[in-house]
Protein backbone atom coordinates (compact mmCIF):
# COMPACT_ATOMS: atom_id res chain seq x y z
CA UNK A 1 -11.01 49.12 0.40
CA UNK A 2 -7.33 48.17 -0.03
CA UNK A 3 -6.31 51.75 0.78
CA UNK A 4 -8.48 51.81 3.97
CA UNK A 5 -6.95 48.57 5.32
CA UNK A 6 -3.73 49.71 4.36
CA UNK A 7 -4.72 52.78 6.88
CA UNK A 8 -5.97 50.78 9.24
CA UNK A 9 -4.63 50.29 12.84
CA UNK A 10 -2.98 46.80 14.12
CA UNK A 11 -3.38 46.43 17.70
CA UNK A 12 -5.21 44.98 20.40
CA UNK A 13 -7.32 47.22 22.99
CA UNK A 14 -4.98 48.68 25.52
CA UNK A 15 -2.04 49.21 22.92
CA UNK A 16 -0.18 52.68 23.48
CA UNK A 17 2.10 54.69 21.27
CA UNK A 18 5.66 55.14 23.33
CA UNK A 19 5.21 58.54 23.77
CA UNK A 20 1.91 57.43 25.62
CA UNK A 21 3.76 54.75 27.50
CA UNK A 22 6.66 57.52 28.23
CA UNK A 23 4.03 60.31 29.46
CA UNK A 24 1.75 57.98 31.25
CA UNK A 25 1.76 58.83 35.35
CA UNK A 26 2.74 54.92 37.42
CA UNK A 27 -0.09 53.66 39.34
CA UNK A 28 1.41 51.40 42.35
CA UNK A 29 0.10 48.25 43.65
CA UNK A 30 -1.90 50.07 46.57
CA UNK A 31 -3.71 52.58 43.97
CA UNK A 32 -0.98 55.82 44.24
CA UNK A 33 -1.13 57.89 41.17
CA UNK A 34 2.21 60.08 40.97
CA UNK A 35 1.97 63.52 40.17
CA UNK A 36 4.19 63.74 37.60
CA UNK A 37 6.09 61.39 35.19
CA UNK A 38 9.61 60.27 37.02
CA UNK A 39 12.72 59.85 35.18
CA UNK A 40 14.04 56.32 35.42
CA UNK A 41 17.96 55.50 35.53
CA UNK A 42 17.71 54.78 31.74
CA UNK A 43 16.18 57.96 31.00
CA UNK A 44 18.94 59.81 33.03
CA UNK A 45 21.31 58.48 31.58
CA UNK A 46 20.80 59.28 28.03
CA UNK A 47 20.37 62.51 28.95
CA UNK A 48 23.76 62.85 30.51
CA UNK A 49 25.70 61.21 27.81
CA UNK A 50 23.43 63.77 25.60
CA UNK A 51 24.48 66.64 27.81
CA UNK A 52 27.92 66.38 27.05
CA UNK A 53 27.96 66.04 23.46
CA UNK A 54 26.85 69.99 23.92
CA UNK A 55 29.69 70.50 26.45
CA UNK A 56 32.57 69.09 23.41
CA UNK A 57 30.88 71.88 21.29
CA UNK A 58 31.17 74.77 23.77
CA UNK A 59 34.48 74.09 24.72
CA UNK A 60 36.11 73.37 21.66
CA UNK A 61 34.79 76.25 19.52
CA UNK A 62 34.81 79.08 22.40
CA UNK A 63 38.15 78.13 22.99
CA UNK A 64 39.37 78.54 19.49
CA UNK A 65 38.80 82.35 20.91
CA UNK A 66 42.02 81.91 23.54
CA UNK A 67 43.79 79.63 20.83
CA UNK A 68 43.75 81.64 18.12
CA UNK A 69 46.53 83.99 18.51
CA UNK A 70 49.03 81.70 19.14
CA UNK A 71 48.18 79.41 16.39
CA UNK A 72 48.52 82.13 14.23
CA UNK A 73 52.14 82.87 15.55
CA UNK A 74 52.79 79.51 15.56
CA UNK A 75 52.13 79.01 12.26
CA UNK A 76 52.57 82.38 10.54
CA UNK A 77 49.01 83.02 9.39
CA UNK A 78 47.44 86.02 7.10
CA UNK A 79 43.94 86.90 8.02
CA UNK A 80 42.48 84.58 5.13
CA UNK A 81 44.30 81.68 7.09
CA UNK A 82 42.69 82.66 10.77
CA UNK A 83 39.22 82.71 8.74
CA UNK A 84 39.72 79.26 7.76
CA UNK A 85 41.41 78.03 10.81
CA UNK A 86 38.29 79.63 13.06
CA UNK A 87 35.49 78.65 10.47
CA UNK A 88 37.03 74.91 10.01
CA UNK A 89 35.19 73.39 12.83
CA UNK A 90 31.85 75.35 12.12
CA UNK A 91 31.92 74.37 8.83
CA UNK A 92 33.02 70.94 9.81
CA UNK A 93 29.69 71.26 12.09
CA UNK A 94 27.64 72.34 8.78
CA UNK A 95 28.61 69.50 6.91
CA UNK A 96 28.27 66.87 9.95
CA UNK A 97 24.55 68.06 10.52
CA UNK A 98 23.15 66.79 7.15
CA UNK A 99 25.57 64.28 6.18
CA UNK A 100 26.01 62.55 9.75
CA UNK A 101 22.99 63.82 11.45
CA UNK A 102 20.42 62.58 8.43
CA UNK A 103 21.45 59.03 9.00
CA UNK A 104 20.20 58.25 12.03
CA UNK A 105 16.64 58.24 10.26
CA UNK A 106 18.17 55.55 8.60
CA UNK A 107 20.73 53.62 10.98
CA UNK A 108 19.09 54.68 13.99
CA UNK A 109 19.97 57.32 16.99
CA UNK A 110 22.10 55.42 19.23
CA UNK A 111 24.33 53.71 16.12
CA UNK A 112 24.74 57.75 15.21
CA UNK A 113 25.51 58.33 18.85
CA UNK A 114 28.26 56.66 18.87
CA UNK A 115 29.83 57.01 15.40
CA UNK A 116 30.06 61.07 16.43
CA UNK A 117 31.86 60.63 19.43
CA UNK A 118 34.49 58.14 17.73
CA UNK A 119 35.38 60.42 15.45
CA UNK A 120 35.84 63.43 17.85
CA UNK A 121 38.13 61.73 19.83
CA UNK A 122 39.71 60.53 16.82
CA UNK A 123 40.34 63.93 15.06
CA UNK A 124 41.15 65.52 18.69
CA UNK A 125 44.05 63.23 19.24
CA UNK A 126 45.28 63.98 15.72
CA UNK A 127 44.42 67.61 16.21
CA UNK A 128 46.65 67.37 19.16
CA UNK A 129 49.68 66.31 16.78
CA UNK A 130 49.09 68.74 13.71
CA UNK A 131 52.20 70.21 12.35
CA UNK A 132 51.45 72.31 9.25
CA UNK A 133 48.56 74.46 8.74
CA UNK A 134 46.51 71.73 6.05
CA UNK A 135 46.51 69.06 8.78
CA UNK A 136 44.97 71.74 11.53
CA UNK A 137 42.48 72.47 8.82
CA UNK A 138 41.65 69.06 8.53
CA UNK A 139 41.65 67.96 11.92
CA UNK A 140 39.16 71.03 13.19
CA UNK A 141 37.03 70.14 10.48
CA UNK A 142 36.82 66.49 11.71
CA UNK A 143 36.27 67.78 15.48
CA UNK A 144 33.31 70.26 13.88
CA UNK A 145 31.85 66.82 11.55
CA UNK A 146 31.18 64.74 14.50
CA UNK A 147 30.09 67.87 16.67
CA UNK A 148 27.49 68.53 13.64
CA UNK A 149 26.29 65.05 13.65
CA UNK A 150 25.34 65.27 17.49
CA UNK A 151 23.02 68.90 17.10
CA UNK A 152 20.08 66.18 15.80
CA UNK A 153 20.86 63.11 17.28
CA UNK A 154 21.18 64.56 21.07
CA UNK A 155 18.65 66.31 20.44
CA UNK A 156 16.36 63.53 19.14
CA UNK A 157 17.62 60.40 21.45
CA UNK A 158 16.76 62.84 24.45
CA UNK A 159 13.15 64.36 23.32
CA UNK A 160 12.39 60.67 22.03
CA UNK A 161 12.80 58.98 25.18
CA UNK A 162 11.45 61.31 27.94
CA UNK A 163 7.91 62.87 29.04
CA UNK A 164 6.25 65.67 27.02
CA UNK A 165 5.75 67.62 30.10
CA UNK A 166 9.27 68.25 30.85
CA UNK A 167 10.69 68.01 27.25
CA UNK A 168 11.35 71.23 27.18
CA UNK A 169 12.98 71.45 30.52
CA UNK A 170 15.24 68.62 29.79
CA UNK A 171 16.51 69.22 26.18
CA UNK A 172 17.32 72.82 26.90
CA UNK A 173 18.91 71.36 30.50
CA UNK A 174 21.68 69.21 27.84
CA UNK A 175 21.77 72.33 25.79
CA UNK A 176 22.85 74.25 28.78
CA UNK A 177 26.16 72.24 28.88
CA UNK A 178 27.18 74.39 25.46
CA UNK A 179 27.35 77.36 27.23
CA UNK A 180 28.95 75.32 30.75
CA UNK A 181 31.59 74.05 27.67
CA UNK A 182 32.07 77.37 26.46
CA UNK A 183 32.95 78.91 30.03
CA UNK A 184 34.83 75.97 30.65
CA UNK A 185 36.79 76.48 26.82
CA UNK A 186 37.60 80.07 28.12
CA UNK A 187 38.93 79.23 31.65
CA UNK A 188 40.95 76.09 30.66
CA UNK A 189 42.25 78.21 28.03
CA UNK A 190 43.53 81.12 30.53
CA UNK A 191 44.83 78.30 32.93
CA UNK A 192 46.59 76.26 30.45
CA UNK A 193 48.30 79.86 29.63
CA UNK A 194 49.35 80.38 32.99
CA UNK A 195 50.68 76.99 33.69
CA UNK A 196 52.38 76.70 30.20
CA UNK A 197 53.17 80.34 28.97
CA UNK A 198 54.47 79.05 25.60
CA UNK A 199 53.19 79.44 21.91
CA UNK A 200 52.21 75.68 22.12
CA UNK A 201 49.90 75.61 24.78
CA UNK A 202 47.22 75.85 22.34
CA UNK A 203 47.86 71.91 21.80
CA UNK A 204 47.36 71.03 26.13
CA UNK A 205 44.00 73.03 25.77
CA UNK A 206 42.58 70.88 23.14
CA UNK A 207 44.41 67.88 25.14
CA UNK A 208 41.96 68.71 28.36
CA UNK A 209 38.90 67.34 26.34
CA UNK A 210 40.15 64.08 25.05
CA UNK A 211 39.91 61.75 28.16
CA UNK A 212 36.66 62.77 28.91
CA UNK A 213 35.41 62.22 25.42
CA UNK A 214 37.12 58.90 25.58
CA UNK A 215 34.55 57.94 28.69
CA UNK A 216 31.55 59.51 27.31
CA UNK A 217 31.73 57.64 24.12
CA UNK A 218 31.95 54.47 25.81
CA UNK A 219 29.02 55.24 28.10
CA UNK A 220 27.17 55.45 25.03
CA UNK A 221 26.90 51.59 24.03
CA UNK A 222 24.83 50.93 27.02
CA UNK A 223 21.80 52.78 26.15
CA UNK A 224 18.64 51.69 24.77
CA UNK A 225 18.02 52.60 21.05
CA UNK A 226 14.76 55.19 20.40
CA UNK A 227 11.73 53.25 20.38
CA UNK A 228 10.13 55.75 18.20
CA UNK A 229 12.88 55.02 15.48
CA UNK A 230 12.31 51.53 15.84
CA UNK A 231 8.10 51.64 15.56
CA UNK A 232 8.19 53.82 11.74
CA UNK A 233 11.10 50.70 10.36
CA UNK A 234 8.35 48.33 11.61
CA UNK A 235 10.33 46.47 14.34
CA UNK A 236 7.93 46.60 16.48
CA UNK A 237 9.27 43.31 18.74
CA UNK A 238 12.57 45.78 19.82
CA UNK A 239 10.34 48.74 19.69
CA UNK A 240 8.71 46.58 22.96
CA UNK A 241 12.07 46.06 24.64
CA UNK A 242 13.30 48.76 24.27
CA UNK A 243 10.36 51.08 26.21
CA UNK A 244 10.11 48.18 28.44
CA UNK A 245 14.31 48.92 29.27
CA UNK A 246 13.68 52.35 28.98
CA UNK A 247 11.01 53.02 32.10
CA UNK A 248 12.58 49.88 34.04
CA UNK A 249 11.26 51.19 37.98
CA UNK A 250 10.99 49.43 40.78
CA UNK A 251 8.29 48.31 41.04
CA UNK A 252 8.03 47.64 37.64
CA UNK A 253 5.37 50.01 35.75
CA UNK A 254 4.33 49.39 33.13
CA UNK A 255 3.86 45.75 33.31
CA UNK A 256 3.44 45.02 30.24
CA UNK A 257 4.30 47.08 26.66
CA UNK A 258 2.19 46.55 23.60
CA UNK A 259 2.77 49.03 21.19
CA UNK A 260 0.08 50.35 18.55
CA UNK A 261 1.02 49.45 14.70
CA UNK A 262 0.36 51.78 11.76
CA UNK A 263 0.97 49.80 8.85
CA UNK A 264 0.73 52.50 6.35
CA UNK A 265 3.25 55.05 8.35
CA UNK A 266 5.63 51.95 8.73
CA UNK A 267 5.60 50.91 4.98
CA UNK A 268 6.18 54.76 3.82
CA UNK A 269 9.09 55.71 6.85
CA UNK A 270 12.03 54.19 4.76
CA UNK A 271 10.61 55.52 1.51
CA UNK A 272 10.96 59.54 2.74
CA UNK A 273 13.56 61.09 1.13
CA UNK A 274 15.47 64.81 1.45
CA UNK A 275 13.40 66.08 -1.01
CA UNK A 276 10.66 65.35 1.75
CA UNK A 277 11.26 68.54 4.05
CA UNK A 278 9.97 70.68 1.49
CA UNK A 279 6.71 68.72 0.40
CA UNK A 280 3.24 70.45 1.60
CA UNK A 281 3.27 68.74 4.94
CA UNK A 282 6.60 69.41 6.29
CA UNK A 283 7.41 73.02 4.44
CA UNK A 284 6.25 75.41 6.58
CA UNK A 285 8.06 73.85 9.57
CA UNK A 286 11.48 73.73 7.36
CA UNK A 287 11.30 77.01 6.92
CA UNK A 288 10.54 78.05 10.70
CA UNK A 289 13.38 75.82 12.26
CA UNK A 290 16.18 76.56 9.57
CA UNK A 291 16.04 80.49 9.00
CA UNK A 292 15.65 81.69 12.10
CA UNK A 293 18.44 79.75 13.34
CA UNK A 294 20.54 81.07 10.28
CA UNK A 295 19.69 84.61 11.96
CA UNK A 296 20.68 83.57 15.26
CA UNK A 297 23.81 81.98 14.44
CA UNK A 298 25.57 84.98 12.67
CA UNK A 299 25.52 86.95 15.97
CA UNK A 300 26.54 84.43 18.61
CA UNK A 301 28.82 82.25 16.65
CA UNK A 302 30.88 85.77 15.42
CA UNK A 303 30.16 87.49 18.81
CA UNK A 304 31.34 84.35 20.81
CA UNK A 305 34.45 83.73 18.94
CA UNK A 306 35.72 86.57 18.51
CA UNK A 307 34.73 88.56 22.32
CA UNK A 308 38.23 88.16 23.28
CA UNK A 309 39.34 89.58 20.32
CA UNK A 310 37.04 92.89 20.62
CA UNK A 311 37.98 93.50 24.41
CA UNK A 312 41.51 92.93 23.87
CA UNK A 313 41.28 95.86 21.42
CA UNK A 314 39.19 97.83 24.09
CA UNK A 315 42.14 97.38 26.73
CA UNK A 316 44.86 98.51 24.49
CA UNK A 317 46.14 95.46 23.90
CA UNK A 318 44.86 94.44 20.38
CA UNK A 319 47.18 93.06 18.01
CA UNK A 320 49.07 96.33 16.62
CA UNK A 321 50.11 96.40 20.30
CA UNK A 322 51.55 92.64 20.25
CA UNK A 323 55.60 93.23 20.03
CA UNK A 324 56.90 89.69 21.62
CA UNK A 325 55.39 86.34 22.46
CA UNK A 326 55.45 87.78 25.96
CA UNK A 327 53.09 90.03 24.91
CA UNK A 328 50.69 87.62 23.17
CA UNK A 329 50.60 85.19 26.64
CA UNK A 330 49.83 88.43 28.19
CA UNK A 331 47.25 89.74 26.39
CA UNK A 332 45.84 86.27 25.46
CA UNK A 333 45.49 85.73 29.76
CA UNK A 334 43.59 89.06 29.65
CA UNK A 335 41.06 88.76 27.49
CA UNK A 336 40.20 85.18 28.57
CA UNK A 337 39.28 86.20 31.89
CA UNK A 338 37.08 89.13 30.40
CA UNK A 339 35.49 86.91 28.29
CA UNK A 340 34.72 84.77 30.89
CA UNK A 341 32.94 86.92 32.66
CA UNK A 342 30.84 88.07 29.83
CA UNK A 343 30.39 84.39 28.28
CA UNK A 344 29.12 83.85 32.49
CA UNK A 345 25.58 85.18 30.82
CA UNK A 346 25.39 82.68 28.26
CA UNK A 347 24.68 80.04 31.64
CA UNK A 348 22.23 82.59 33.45
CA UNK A 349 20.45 82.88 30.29
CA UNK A 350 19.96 79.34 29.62
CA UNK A 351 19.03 78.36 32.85
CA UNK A 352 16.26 81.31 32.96
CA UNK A 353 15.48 79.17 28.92
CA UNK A 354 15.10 75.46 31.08
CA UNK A 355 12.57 77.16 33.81
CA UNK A 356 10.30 79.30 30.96
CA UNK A 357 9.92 77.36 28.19
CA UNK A 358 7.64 75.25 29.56
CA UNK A 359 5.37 77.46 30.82
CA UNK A 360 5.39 81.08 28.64
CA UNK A 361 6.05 78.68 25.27
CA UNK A 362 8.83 78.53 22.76
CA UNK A 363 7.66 81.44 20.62
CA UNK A 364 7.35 83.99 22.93
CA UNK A 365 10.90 83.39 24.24
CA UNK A 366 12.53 82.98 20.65
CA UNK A 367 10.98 86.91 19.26
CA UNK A 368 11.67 88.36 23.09
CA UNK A 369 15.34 86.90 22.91
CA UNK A 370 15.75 88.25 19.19
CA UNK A 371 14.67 91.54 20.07
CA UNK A 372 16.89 91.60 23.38
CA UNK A 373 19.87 90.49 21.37
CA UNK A 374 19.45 93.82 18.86
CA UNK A 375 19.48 96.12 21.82
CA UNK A 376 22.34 94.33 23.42
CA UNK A 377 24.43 94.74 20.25
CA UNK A 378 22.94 98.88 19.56
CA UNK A 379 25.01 99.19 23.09
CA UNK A 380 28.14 97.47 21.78
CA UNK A 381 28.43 99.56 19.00
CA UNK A 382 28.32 102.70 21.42
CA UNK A 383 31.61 101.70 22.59
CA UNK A 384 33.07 102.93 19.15
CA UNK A 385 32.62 106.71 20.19
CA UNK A 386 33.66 106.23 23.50
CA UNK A 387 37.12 106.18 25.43
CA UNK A 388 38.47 104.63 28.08
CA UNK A 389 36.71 103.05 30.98
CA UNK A 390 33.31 103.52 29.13
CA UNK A 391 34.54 101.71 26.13
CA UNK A 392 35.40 98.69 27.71
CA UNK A 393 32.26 99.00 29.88
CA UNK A 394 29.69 99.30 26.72
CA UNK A 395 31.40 96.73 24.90
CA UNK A 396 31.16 94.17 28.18
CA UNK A 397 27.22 95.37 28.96
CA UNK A 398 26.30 95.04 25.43
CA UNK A 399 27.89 91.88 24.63
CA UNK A 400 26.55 90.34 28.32
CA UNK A 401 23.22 91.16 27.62
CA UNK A 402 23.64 89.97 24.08
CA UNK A 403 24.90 86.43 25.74
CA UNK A 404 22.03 86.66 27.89
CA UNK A 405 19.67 87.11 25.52
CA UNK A 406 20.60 84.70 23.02
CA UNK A 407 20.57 81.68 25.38
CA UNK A 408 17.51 82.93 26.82
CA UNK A 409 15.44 83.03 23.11
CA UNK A 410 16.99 81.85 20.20
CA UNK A 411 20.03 80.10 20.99
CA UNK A 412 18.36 77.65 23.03
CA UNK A 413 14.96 77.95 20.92
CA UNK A 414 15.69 77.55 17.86
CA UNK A 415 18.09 73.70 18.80
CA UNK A 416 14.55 72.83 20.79
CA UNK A 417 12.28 73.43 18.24
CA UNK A 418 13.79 72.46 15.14
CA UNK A 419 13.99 68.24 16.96
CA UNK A 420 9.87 69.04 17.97
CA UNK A 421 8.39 70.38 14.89
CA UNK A 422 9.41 67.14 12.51
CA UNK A 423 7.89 64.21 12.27
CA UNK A 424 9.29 61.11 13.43
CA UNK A 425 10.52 59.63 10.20
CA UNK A 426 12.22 62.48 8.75
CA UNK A 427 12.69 64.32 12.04
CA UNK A 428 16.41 63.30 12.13
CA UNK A 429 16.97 65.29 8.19
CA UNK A 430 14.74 68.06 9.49
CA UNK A 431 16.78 69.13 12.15
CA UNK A 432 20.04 68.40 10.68
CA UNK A 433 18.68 70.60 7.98
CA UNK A 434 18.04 73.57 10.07
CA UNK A 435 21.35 73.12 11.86
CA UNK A 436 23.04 73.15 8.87
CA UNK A 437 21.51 76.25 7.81
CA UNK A 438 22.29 77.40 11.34
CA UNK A 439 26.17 76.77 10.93
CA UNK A 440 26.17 78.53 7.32
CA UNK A 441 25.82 81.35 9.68
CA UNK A 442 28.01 80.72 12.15
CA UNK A 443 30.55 80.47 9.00
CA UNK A 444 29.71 82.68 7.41
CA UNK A 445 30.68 84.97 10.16
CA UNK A 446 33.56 83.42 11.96
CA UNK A 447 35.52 83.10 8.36
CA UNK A 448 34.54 86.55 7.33
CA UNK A 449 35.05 88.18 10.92
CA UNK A 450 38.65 89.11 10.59
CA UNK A 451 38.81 90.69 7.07
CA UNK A 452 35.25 92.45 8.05
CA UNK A 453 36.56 93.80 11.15
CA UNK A 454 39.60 95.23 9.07
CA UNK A 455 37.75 95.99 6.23
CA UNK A 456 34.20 97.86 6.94
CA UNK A 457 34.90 98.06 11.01
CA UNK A 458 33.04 96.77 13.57
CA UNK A 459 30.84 99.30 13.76
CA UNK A 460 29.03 98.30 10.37
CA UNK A 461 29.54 94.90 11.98
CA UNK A 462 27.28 94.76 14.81
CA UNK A 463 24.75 96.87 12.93
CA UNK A 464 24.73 93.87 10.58
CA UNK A 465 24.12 91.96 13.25
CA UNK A 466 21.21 93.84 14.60
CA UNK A 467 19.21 93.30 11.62
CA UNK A 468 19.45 90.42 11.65
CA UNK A 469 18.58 90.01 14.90
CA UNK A 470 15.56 91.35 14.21
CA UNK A 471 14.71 89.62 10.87
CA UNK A 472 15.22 86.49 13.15
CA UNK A 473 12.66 87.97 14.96
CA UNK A 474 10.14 88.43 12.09
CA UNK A 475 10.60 84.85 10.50
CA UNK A 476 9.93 83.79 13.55
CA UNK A 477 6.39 84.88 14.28
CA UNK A 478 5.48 84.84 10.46
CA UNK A 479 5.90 80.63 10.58
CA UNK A 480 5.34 80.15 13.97
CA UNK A 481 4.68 76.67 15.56
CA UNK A 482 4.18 76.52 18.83
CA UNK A 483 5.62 72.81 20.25
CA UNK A 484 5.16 73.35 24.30
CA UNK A 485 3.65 69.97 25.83
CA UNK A 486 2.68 68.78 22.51
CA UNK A 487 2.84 64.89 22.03
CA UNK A 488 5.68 63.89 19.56
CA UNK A 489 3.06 61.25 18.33
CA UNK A 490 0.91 63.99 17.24
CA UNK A 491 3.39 66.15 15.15
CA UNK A 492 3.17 66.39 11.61
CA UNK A 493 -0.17 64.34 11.62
């Protein structure tokens, strides 16, 4: 009897859960039922702040692409040293997930929020300043920690607070604003070269992002906190006011917010620890965010990276060719703008993401972009038998449809999915989890990148990469769970 009670559900009749409240369609005064869910000034706002949190990430590590060779003249560095110096942030990004990210189960999203942006702007005005190779280490790492911290929290603040219809649309809408940050990494990057054509001008590219960081982190104190969050800690009083704050409209609907109370889900939330992702209930979705991700990120983080690296090489101009600082300005100008045009994809192939994922589902798009990703890497590889023009041209229409590809399936998938399939109370660890799993990856690869490419070559590189590519593939319809349009309230129940 005690157990059932303890099961049993306080409310009074007409009590919602907030997703309920957040999905419901207004009703005015005069009878008019909406057809669709509207986004109220709250809602659009978190989402913004969100958005950019992914725009920090693209542009600061897709510009450590342009920066790299002149850090490593400016500082004298061996090919060990550029490993570290272009893993730093990624691995800063791996710890940040599950240290940083798993806390806002605990402290809540917005507190979380706003700690990660703090510290980026922090370490990027000390990054700014570095003047020996430890304290660059240090500082990317930092800029990577707080950027790792955000991959669960953005993720989570947005998905918790908006309709389930459009979830989709509007988490992979903030995601977008990676790849924006990325093209915007690589062209700020070539500019700041043209303006300043000196071996410091890596330090005025990293300065671009600071002032906007600055605003963004304030912007994020005047937000409501999740509701969700606040309903499985049993606060159920702020829970209220904050949905009621979150769908303010005028007119006002709803009228009134009465949330439903599960006593027994409340009393257990603060009790669920780590060890929790990889009980009965939440295994199967551990493993189906977190190792398909792992496959994803070894091919864009090391393809991303390092493009302006590879087509450099393809123009002549890789670094056996490099005989002055002239030279490196030069070459460093050249490659941006190719890599510009070929990161351009990563954008078309998110925004073709936001407008499918809601209607052909999250699996379909994650094994299709896999698969595409494997073919777009087979033609990169072509380009090591071929000369001239038609090097340059395989290497740019593999690595395009690659960029495509990626952002169009598992890129964008795999971030979506892994802040669905959890369930609330351990949904911030899950999906810091399988992020950091994600950035072991993109580590991996970005560390290992310059000794494999003069090592084994690059063409038993991007065949690497094509199986796993299609591994990612495999995983991914072995564990499947299919998230479109599902209720938040309902997963993991």
């Amino acid at each position: 009897m005690a157990e059932a009670a303890a099961r049993k559900v306080h409310s009074q009749p007409g009590a919602k859960t907030v997703q309920e409240y957040i999905d419901e369609l207004p009703v005015w005064a005069d009878g008019t039922s909406l057809k669709s869910t509207p986004m109220t000034g709250m809602q659009w706002r978190i989402w913004t702040l969100a958005a950019f949190g992914k725009f920090f990430e693209g542009f600061v590590v897709f510009m450590g692409g342009v920066s790299l060779p002149l850090i490593t003249r400016e500082f004298h560095l061996a090919a060990a040293e550029k490993g570290l110096v272009t893993s730093a942030s990624l691995a800063g990004i791996l710890v940040g997930t599950i240290l940083l990210g798993g806390l806002s189960d605990y402290f809540g999203r917005k507190r979380m929020f706003i700690a990660e942006m703090i510290l980026f702007c922090m370490f990027l005005a000390l990054l700014i300043m570095v003047g020996s190779f430890l304290s660059l280490v240090i500082c990317l790492f930092g800029v990577g920690m707080a950027l790792g911290c955000d991959y669960p929290t953005a993720h989570m603040i947005i998905s918790e607070s908006i309709p389930s219809a459009s979830r989709g649309r509007l988490v992979l809408g903030a995601f977008a604003f990676q790849a924006i940050g990325a093209m915007c990494g690589i062209i700020v990057g070539a500019l700041v070269l043209m303006l300043d054509p000196d071996i410091d001008a890596w330090r005025w590219m990293y300065a671009t992002a600071l002032v906007p960081a600055i605003l963004i982190t304030v912007g994020r104190f005047f937000i409501t906190e999740s509701a969700n969050w606040l309903v499985v800690r049993g606060d159920h009083q702020k829970a209220e006011q904050a949905v009621t704050r979150l769908l303010r409209r005028r007119p006002a609907y709803p009228a009134k917010v009465e949330l439903v109370r599960h006593v027994a889900e409340e009393a257990s939330a603060s009790k669920q620890s780590f060890f929790a992702l990889f009980n009965a209930k939440n295994r199967r979705a551990t493993i189906f965010s977190s190792v398909p991700w792992l496959f994803q990120d070894l091919g864009t983080y090391g393809i991303g990276v390092f493009t302006p690296t590879l087509i450099a090489a393809a123009l002549g101009s890789g670094p056996d060719k490099i005989r002055s600082p002239a030279d490196l300005i030069a070459s460093g100008i050249h490659s941006a703008q190719a890599a510009a045009l070929t990161t351009s994809l990563l954008i078309v192939g998110i925004a073709f993401a936001i407008w499918l994922s809601d209607r052909l589902g999250r699996i379909r798009l994650q094994v299709f972009g896999f698969l595409g990703c494997a073919v777009g890497l087979g033609i990169a590889s072509l380009s090591i038998d071929a000369d001239g023009a038609l090097k340059l041209y395989l290497i740019m229409s593999g690595v395009m449809l690659f960029n495509f590809m990626t952002n169009l399936g598992p890129n964008a998938q795999t971030y979506l999915l892994a802040g669905e399939v959890f369930p609330t109370e351990v949904r911030g660890m899950g999906a810091g989890f399988a992020a950091m799993i994600g950035k072991v990856g993109a580590v991996a690869t970005t560390y290992g990148f310059p000794v494999l490419l003069a090592t084994i070559g690059t063409r038993s590189l991007l065949y690497g990469l094509v199986i796993s590519s299609v591994l990612g593939a495999i995983v991914t319809w072995m564990y499947r769970i299919e998230t479109t349009g599902v209720n938040l309230d309902h997963i993991g129940r």
